[in-house]
C-alpha atoms as a PDB file:
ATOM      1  CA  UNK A   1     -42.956  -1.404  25.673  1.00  0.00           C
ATOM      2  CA  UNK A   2     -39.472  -0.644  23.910  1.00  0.00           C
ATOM      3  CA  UNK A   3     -36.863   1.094  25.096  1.00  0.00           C
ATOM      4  CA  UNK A   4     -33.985   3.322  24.037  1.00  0.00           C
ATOM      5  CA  UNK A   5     -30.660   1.383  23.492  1.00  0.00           C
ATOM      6  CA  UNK A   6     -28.978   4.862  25.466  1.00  0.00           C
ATOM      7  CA  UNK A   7     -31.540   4.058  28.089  1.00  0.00           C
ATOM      8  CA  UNK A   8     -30.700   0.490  28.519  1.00  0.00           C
ATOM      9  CA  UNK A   9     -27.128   1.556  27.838  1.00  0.00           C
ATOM     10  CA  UNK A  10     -26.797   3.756  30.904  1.00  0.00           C
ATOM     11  CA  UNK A  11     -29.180   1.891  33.326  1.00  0.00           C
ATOM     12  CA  UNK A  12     -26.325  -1.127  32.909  1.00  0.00           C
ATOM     13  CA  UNK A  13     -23.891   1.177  33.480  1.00  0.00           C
ATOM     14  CA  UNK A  14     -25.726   2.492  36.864  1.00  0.00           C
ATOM     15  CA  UNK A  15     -26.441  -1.036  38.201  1.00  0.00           C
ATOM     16  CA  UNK A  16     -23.226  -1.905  37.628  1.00  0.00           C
ATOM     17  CA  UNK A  17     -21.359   0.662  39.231  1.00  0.00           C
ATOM     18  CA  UNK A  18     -23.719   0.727  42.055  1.00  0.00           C
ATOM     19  CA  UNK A  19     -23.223  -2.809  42.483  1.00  0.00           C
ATOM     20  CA  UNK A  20     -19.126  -2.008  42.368  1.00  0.00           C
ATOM     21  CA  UNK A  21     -19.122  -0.016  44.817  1.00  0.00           C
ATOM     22  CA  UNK A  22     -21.472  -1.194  47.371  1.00  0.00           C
ATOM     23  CA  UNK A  23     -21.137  -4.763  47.002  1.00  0.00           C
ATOM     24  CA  UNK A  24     -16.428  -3.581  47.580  1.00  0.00           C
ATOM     25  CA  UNK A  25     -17.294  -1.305  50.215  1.00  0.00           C
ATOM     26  CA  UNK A  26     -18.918  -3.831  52.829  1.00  0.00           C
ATOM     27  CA  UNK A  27     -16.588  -6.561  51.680  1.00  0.00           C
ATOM     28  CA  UNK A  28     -13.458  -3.930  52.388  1.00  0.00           C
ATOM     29  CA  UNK A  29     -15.154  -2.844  55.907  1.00  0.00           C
ATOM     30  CA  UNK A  30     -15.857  -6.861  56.802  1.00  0.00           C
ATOM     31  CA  UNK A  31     -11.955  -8.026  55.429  1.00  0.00           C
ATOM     32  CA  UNK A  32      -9.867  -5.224  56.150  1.00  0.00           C
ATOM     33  CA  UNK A  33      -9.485  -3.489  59.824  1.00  0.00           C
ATOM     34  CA  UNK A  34      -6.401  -1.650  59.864  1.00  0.00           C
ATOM     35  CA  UNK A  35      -7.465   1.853  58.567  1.00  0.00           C
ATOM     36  CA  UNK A  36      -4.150   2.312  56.783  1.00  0.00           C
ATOM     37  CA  UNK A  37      -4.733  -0.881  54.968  1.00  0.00           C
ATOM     38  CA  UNK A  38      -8.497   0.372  54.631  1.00  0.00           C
ATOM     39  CA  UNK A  39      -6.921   3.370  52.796  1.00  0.00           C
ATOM     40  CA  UNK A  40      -4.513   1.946  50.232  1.00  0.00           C
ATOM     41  CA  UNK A  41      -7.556  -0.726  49.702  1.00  0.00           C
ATOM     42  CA  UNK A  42      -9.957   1.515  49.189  1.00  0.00           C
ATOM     43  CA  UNK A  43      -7.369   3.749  46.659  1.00  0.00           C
ATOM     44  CA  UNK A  44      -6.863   0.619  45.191  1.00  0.00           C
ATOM     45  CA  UNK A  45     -10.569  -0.226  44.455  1.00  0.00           C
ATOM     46  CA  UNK A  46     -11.323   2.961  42.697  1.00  0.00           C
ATOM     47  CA  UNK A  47      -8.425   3.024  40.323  1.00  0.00           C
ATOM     48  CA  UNK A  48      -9.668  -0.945  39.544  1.00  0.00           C
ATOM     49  CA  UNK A  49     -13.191   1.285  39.140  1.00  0.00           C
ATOM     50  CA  UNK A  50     -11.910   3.984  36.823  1.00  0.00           C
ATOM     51  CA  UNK A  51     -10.026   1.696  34.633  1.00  0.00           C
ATOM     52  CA  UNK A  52     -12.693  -0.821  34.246  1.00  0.00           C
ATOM     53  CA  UNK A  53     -15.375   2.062  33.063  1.00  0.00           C
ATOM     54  CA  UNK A  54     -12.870   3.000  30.822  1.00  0.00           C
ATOM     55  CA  UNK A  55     -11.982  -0.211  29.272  1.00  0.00           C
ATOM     56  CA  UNK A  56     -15.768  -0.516  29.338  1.00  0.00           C
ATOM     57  CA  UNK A  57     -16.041   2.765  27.325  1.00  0.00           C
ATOM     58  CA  UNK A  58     -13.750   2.006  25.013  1.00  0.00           C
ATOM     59  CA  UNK A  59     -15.489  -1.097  23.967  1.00  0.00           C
ATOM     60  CA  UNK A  60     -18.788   0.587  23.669  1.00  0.00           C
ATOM     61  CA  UNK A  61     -17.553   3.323  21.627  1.00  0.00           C
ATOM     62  CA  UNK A  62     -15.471   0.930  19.644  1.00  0.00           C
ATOM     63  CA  UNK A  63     -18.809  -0.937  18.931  1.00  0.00           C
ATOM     64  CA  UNK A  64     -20.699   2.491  18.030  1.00  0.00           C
ATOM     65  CA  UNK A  65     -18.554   3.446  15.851  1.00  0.00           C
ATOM     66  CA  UNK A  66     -18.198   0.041  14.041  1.00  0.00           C
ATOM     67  CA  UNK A  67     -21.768   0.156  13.477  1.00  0.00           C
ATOM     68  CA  UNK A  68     -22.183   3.766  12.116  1.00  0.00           C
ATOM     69  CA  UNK A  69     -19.337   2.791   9.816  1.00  0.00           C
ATOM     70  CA  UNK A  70     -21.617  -0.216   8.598  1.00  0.00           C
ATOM     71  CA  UNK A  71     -24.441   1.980   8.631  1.00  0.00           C
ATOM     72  CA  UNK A  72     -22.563   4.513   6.545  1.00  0.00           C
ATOM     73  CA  UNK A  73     -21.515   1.971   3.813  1.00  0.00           C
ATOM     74  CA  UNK A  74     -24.741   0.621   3.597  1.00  0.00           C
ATOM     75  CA  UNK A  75     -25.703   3.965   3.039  1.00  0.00           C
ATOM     76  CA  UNK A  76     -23.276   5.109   0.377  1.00  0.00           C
ATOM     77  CA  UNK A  77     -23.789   1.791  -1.225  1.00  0.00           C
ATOM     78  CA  UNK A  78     -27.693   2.439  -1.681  1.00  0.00           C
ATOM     79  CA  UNK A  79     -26.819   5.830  -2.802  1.00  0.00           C
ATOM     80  CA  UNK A  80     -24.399   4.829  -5.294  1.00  0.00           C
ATOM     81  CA  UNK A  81     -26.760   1.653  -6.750  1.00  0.00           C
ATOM     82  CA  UNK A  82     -29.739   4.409  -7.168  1.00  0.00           C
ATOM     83  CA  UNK A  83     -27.791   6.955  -8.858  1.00  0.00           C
ATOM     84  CA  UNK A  84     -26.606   3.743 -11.337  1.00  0.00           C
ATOM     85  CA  UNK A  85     -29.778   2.451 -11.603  1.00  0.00           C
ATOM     86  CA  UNK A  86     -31.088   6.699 -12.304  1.00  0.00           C
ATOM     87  CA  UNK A  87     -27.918   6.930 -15.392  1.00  0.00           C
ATOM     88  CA  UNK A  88     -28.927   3.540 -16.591  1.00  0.00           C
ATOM     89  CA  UNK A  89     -32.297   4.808 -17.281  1.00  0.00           C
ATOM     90  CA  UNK A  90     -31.275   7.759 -18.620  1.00  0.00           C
ATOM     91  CA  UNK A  91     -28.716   5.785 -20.880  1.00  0.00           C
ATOM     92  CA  UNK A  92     -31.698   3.559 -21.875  1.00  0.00           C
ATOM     93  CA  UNK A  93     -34.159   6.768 -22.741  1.00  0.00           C
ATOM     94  CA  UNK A  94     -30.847   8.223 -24.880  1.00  0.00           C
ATOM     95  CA  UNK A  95     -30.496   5.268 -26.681  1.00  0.00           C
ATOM     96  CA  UNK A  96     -26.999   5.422 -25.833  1.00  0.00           C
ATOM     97  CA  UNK A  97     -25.035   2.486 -25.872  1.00  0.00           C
ATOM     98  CA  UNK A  98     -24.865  -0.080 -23.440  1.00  0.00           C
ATOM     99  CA  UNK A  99     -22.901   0.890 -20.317  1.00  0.00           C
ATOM    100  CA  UNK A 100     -21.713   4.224 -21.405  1.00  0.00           C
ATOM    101  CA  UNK A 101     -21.991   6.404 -18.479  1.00  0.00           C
ATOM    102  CA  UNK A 102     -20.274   3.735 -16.449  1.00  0.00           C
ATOM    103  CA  UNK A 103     -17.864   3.195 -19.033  1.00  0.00           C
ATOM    104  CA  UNK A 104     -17.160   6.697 -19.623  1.00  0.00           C
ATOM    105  CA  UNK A 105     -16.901   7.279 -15.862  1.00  0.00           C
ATOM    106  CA  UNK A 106     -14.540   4.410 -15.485  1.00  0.00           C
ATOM    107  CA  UNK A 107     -11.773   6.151 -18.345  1.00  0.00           C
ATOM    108  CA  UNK A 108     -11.887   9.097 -16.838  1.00  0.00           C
ATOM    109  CA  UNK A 109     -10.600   8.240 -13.474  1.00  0.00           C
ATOM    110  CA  UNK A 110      -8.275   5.752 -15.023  1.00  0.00           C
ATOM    111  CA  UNK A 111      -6.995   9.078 -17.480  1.00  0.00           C
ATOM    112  CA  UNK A 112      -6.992  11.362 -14.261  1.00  0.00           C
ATOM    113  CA  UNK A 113      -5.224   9.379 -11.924  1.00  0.00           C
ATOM    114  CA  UNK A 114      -2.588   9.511 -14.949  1.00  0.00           C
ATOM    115  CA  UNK A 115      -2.759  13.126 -14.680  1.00  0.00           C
ATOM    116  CA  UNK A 116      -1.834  13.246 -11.232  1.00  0.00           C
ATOM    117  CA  UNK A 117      -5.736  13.695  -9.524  1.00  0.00           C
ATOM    118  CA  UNK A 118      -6.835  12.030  -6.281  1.00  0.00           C
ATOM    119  CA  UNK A 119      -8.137  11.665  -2.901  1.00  0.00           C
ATOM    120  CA  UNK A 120     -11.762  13.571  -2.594  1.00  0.00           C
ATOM    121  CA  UNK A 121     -10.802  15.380  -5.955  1.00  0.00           C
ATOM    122  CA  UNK A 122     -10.541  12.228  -7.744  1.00  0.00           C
ATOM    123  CA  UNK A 123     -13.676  10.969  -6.175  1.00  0.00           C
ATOM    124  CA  UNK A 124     -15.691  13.653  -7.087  1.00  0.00           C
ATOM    125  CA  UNK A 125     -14.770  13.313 -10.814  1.00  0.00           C
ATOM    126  CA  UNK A 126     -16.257   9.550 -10.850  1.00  0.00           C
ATOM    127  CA  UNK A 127     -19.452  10.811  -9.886  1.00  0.00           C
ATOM    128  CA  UNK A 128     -19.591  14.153 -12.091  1.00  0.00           C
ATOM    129  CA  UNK A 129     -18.743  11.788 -14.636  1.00  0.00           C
ATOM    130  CA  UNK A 130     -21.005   9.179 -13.879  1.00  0.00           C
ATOM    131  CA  UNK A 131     -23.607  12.222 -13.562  1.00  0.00           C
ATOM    132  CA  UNK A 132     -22.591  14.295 -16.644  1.00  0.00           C
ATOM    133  CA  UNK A 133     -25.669  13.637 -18.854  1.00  0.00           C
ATOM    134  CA  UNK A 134     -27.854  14.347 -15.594  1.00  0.00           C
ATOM    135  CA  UNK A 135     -29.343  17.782 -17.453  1.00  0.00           C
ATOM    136  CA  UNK A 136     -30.907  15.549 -20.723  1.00  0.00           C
ATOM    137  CA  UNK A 137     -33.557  14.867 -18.191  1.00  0.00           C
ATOM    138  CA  UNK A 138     -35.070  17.903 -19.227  1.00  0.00           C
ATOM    139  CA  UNK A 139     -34.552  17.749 -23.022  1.00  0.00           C
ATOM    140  CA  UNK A 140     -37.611  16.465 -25.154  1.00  0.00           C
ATOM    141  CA  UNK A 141     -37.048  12.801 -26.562  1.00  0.00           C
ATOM    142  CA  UNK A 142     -37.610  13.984 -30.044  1.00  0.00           C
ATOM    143  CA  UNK A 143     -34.302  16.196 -29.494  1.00  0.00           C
ATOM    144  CA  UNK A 144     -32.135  13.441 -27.574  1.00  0.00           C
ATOM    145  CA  UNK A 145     -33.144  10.679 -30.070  1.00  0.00           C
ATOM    146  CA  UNK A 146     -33.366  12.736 -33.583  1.00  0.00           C
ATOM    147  CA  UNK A 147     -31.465  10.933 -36.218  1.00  0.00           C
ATOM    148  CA  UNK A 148     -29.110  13.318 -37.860  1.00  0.00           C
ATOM    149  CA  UNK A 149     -27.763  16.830 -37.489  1.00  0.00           C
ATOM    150  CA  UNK A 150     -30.194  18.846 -34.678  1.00  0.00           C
ATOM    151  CA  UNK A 151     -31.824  22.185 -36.617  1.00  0.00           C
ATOM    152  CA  UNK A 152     -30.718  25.598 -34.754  1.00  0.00           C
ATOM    153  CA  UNK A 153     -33.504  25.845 -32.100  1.00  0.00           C
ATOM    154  CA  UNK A 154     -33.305  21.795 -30.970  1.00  0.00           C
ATOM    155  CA  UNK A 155     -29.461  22.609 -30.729  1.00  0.00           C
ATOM    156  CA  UNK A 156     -29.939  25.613 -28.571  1.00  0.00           C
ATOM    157  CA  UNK A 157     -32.500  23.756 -26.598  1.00  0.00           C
ATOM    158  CA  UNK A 158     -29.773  20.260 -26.386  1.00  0.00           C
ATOM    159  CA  UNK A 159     -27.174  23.254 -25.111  1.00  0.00           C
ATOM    160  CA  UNK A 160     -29.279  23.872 -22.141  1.00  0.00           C
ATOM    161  CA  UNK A 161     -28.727  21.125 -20.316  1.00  0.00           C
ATOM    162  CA  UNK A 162     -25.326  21.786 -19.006  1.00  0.00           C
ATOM    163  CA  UNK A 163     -26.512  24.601 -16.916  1.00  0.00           C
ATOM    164  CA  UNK A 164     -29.655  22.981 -15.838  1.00  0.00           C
ATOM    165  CA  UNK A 165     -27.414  19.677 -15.128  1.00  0.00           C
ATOM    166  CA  UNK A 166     -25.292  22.199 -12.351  1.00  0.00           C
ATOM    167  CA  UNK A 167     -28.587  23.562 -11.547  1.00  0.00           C
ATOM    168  CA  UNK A 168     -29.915  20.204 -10.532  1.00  0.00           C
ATOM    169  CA  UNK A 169     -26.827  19.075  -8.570  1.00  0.00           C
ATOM    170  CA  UNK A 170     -26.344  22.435  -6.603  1.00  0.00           C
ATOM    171  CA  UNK A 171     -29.708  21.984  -4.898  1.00  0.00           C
ATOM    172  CA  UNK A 172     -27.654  18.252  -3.495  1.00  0.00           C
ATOM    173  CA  UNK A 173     -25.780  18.603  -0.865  1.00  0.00           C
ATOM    174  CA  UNK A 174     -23.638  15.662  -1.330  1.00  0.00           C
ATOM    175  CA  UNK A 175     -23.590  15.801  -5.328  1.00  0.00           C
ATOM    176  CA  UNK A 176     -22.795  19.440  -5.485  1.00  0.00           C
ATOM    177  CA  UNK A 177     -19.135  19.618  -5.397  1.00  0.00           C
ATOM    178  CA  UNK A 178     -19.297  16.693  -8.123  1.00  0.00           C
ATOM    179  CA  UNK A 179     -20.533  19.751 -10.558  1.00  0.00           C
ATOM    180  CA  UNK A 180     -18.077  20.870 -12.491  1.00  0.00           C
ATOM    181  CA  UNK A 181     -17.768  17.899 -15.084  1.00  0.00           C
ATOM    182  CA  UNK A 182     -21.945  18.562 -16.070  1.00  0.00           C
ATOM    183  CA  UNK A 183     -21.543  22.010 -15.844  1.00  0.00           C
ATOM    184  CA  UNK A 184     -18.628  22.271 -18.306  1.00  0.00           C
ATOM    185  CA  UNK A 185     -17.685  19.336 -20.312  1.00  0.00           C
ATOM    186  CA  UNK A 186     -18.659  21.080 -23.795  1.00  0.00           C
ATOM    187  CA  UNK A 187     -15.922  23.641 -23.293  1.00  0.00           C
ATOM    188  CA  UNK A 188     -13.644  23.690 -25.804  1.00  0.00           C
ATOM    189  CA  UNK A 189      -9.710  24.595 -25.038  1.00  0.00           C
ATOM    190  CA  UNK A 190     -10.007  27.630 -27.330  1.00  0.00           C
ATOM    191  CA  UNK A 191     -13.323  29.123 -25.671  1.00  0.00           C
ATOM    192  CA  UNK A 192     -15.941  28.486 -28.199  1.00  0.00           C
ATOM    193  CA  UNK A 193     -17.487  25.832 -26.510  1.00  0.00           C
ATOM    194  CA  UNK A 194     -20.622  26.128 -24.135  1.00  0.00           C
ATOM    195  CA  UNK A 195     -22.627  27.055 -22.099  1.00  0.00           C
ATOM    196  CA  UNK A 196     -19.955  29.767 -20.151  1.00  0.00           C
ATOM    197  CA  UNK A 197     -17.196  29.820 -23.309  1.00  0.00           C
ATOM    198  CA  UNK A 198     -14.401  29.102 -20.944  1.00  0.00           C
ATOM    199  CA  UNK A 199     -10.940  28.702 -22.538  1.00  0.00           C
ATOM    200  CA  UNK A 200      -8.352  26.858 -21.730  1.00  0.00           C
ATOM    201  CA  UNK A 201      -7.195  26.440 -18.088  1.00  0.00           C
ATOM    202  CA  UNK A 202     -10.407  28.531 -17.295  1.00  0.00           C
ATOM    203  CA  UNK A 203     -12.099  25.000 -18.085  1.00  0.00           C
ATOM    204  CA  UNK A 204     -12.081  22.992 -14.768  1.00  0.00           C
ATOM    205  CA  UNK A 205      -9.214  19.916 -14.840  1.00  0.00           C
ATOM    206  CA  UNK A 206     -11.986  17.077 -13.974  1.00  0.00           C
ATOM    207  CA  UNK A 207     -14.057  19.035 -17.290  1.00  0.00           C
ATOM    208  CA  UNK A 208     -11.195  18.711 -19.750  1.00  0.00           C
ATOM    209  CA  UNK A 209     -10.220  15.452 -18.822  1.00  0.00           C
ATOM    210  CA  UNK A 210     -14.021  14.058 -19.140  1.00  0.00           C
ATOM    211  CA  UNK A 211     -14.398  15.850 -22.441  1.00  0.00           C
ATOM    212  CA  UNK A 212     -11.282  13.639 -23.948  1.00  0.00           C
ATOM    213  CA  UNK A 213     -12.620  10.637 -22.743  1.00  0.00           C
ATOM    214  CA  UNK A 214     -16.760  11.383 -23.947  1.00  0.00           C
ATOM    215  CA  UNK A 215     -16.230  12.619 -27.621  1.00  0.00           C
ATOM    216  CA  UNK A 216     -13.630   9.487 -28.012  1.00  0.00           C
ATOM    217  CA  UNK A 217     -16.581   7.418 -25.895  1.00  0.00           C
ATOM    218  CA  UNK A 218     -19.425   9.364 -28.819  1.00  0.00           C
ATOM    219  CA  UNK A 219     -17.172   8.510 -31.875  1.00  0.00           C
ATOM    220  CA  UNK A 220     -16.065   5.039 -31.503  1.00  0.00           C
ATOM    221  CA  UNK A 221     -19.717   3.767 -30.320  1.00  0.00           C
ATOM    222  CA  UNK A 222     -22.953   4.149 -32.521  1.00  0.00           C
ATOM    223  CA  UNK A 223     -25.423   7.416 -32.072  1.00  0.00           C
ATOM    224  CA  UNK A 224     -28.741   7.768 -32.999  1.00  0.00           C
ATOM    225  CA  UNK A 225     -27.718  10.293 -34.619  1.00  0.00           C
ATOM    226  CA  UNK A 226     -24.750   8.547 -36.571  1.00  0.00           C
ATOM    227  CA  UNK A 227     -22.918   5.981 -37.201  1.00  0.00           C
ATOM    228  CA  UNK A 228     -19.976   4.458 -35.408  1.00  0.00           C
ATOM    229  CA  UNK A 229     -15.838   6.011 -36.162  1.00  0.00           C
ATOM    230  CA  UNK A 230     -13.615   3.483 -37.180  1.00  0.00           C
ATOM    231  CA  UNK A 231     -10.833   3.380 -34.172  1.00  0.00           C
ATOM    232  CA  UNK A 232      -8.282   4.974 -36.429  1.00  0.00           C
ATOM    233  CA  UNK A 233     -10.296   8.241 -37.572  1.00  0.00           C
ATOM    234  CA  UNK A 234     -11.451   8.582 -33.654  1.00  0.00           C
ATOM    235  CA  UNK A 235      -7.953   8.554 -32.590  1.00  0.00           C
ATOM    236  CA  UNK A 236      -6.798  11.094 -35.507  1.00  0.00           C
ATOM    237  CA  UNK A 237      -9.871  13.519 -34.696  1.00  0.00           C
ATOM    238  CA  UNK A 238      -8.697  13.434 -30.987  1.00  0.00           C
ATOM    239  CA  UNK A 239      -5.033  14.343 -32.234  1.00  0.00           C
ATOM    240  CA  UNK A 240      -5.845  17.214 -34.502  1.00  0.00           C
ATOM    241  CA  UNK A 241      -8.589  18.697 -32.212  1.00  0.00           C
ATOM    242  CA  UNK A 242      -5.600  19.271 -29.553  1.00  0.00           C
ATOM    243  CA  UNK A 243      -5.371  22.939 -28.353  1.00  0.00           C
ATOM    244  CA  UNK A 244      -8.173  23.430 -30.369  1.00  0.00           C
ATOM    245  CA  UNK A 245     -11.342  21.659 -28.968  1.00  0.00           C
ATOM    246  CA  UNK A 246      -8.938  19.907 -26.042  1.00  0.00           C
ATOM    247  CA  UNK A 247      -6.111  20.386 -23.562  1.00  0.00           C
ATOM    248  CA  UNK A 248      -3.442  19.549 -25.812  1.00  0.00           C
ATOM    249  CA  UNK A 249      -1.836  17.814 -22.803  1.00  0.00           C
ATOM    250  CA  UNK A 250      -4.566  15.436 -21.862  1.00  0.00           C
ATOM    251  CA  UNK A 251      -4.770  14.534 -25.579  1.00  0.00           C
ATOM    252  CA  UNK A 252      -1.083  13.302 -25.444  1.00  0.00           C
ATOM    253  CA  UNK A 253      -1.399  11.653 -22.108  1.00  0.00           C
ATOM    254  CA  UNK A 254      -4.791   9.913 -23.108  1.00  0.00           C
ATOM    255  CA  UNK A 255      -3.184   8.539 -26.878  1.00  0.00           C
ATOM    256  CA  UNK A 256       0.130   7.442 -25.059  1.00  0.00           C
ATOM    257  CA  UNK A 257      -1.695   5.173 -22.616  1.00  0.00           C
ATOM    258  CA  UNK A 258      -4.588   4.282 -24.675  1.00  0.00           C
ATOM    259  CA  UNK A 259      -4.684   0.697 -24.951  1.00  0.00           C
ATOM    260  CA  UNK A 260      -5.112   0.849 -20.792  1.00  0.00           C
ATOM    261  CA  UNK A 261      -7.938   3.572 -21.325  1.00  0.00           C
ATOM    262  CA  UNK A 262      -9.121   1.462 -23.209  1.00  0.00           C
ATOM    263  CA  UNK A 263      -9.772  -1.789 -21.581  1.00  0.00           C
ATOM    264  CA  UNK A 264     -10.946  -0.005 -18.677  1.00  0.00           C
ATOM    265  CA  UNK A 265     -13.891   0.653 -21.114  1.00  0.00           C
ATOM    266  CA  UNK A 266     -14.214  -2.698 -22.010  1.00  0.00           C
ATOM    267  CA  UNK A 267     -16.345  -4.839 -21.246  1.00  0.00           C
ATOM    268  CA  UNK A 268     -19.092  -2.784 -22.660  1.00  0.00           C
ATOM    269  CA  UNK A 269     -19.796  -2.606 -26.614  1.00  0.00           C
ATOM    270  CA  UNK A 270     -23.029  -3.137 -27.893  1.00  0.00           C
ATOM    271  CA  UNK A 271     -22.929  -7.476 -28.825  1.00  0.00           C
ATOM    272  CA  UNK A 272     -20.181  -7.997 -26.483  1.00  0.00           C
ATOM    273  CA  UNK A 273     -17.831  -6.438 -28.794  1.00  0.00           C
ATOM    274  CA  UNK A 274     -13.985  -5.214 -27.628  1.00  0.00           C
ATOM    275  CA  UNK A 275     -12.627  -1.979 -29.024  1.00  0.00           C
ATOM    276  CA  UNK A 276      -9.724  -3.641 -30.259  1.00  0.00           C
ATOM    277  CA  UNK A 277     -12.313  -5.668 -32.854  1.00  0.00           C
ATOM    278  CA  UNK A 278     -12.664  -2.722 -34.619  1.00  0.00           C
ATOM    279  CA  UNK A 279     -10.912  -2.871 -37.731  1.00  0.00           C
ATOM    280  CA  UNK A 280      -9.518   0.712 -38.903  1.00  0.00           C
ATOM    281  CA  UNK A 281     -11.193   1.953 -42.368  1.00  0.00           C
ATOM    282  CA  UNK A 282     -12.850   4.700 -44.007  1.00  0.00           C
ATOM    283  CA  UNK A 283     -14.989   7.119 -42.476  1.00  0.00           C
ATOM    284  CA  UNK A 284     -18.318   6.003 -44.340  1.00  0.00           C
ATOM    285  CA  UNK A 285     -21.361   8.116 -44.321  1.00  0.00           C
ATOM    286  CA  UNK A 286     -19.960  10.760 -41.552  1.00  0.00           C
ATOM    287  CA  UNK A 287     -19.555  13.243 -43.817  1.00  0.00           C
ATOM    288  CA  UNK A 288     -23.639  13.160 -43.772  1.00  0.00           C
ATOM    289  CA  UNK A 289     -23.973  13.752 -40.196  1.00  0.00           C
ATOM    290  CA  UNK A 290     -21.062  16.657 -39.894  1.00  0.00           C
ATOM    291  CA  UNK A 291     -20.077  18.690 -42.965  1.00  0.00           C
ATOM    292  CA  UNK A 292     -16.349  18.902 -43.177  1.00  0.00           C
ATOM    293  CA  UNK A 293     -16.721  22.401 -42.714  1.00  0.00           C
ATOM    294  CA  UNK A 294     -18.912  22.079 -39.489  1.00  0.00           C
ATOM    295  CA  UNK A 295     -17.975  21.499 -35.856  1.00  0.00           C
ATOM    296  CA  UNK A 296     -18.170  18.206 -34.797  1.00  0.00           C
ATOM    297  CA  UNK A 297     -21.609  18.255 -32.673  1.00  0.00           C
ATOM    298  CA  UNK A 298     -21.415  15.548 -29.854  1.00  0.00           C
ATOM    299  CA  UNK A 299     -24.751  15.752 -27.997  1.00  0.00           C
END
């Protein structure tokens, strides 16, 4: 037979204070026989009494608490690993490239605590961002992993899974106020991105600063659907495509600190490779993928 730790917890308690106090009472009534010294004895006793269940209190709480604490980290540790090891997978079934949600997730904080975001805010970004493919789980692999340009229905179908990314995380308690970078992080500044067509500051701050960071993230690194940017033509897409397709500000604050942005991302090329390896040159066969009179699709 088990028993409760609040049961054995407060049975101690009992036996001890019954124990206190009539174990003190007959030694008080055998030692002391002056009933004013009884009195102040007596007083005496129960403050010793009162203090010691407090101290006693204190410790047990102190204990409790320590332990839920542990429990709690053990818990948002577990919770964390699976929702790695869930993007991992997902990565994987992209075909993305090696690390990229992590990667992505770990420039974006680094870019918004440049831009002045933290505490619970900045917490909830690392884990939209970590999260912001989470609505491809829906999309058919021969969409996700088509080589080339998508035709118009498999790119209205790949434009779905923003909204069913927010629908996914709004049925999760502790996910859903982590939302807003799968819900709108193919807005564009000007309002002709998807799936709502918010412009500009309409476009939550955690959104636009994730959308910097992912089309950099989808030029630089090999797609299934293309090949990989050389670092200069990445870096002068992301300039010209200020106030346009991004906040204009985020954009300058990303390029004047981007040699730290970028070795947060590091250690995760495809081979081992560093960003800085890549050796500027011409822009190749991207003209095949995107027309120069197209907008640039980043799926």
């Amino acid at each position: 037979m088990t028993t409760s730790v609040q049961f054995r917890t407060t049975f101690v308690y009992v036996v001890l204070a019954a124990l206190w106090i009539g174990l003190t009472d007959r030694a008080l009534d055998i030692l002391v026989q002056d009933p004013q010294e009884l009195f102040w004895a007596m007083l005496v006793k129960d403050w010793l009494f009162v203090l010691g269940t407090g101290l006693m209190l204190h410790w047990m709480i102190s204990r409790d608490r320590r332990r839920l604490a542990a429990a709690n980290r053990a818990l948002h540790r577990g919770h964390q690993q699976a929702l790695h090891v869930l993007v991992s997978a997902m990565d994987i079934r992209h075909k993305e490239t090696s690390d990229h949600s992590d990667r992505v997730m770990r420039m974006s904080e680094g870019l918004a605590q440049l831009a002045g975001v933290e505490g619970e805010a900045l917490q909830n970004l690392k884990l939209g961002a970590l999260l912001h493919d989470i609505g491809k789980l829906a999309i058919p692999d021969a969409i996700l992993t088509k080589p080339g340009k998508l035709d118009e229905q498999q790119t209205a179908m790949m434009r779905r899974h923003p909204q069913i990314g927010h629908d996914l995380l709004d049925q999760v308690d502790s996910l859903r106020a982590a939302v807003d970078i799968p819900y709108a992080h193919h807005e564009r500044w000007d309002g002709s991105g998807y799936p709502r067509g918010l412009r500009g500051e309409e476009i939550p701050l955690a959104a636009r600063i994730f959308s910097v960071v992912d089309v950099w993230d989808a030029l630089i690194c090999p797609r299934v659907y293309k090949p990989a940017w050389p670092e200069d033509a990445v870096l002068a897409y992301l300039h010209n495509a200020a106030g346009s397709q991004f906040d204009p500000g985020l954009v300058t604050l990303f390029l004047a600190h981007y040699d730290a942005l970028k070795q947060l991302g590091q250690p995760a090329l495809p081979g081992g490779l560093h960003l800085n390896s890549l050796a500027p040159g011409t822009l190749g066969d991207i003209d095949r993928v995107w027309p120069a009179s197209g907008l640039l699709q980043v799926r």
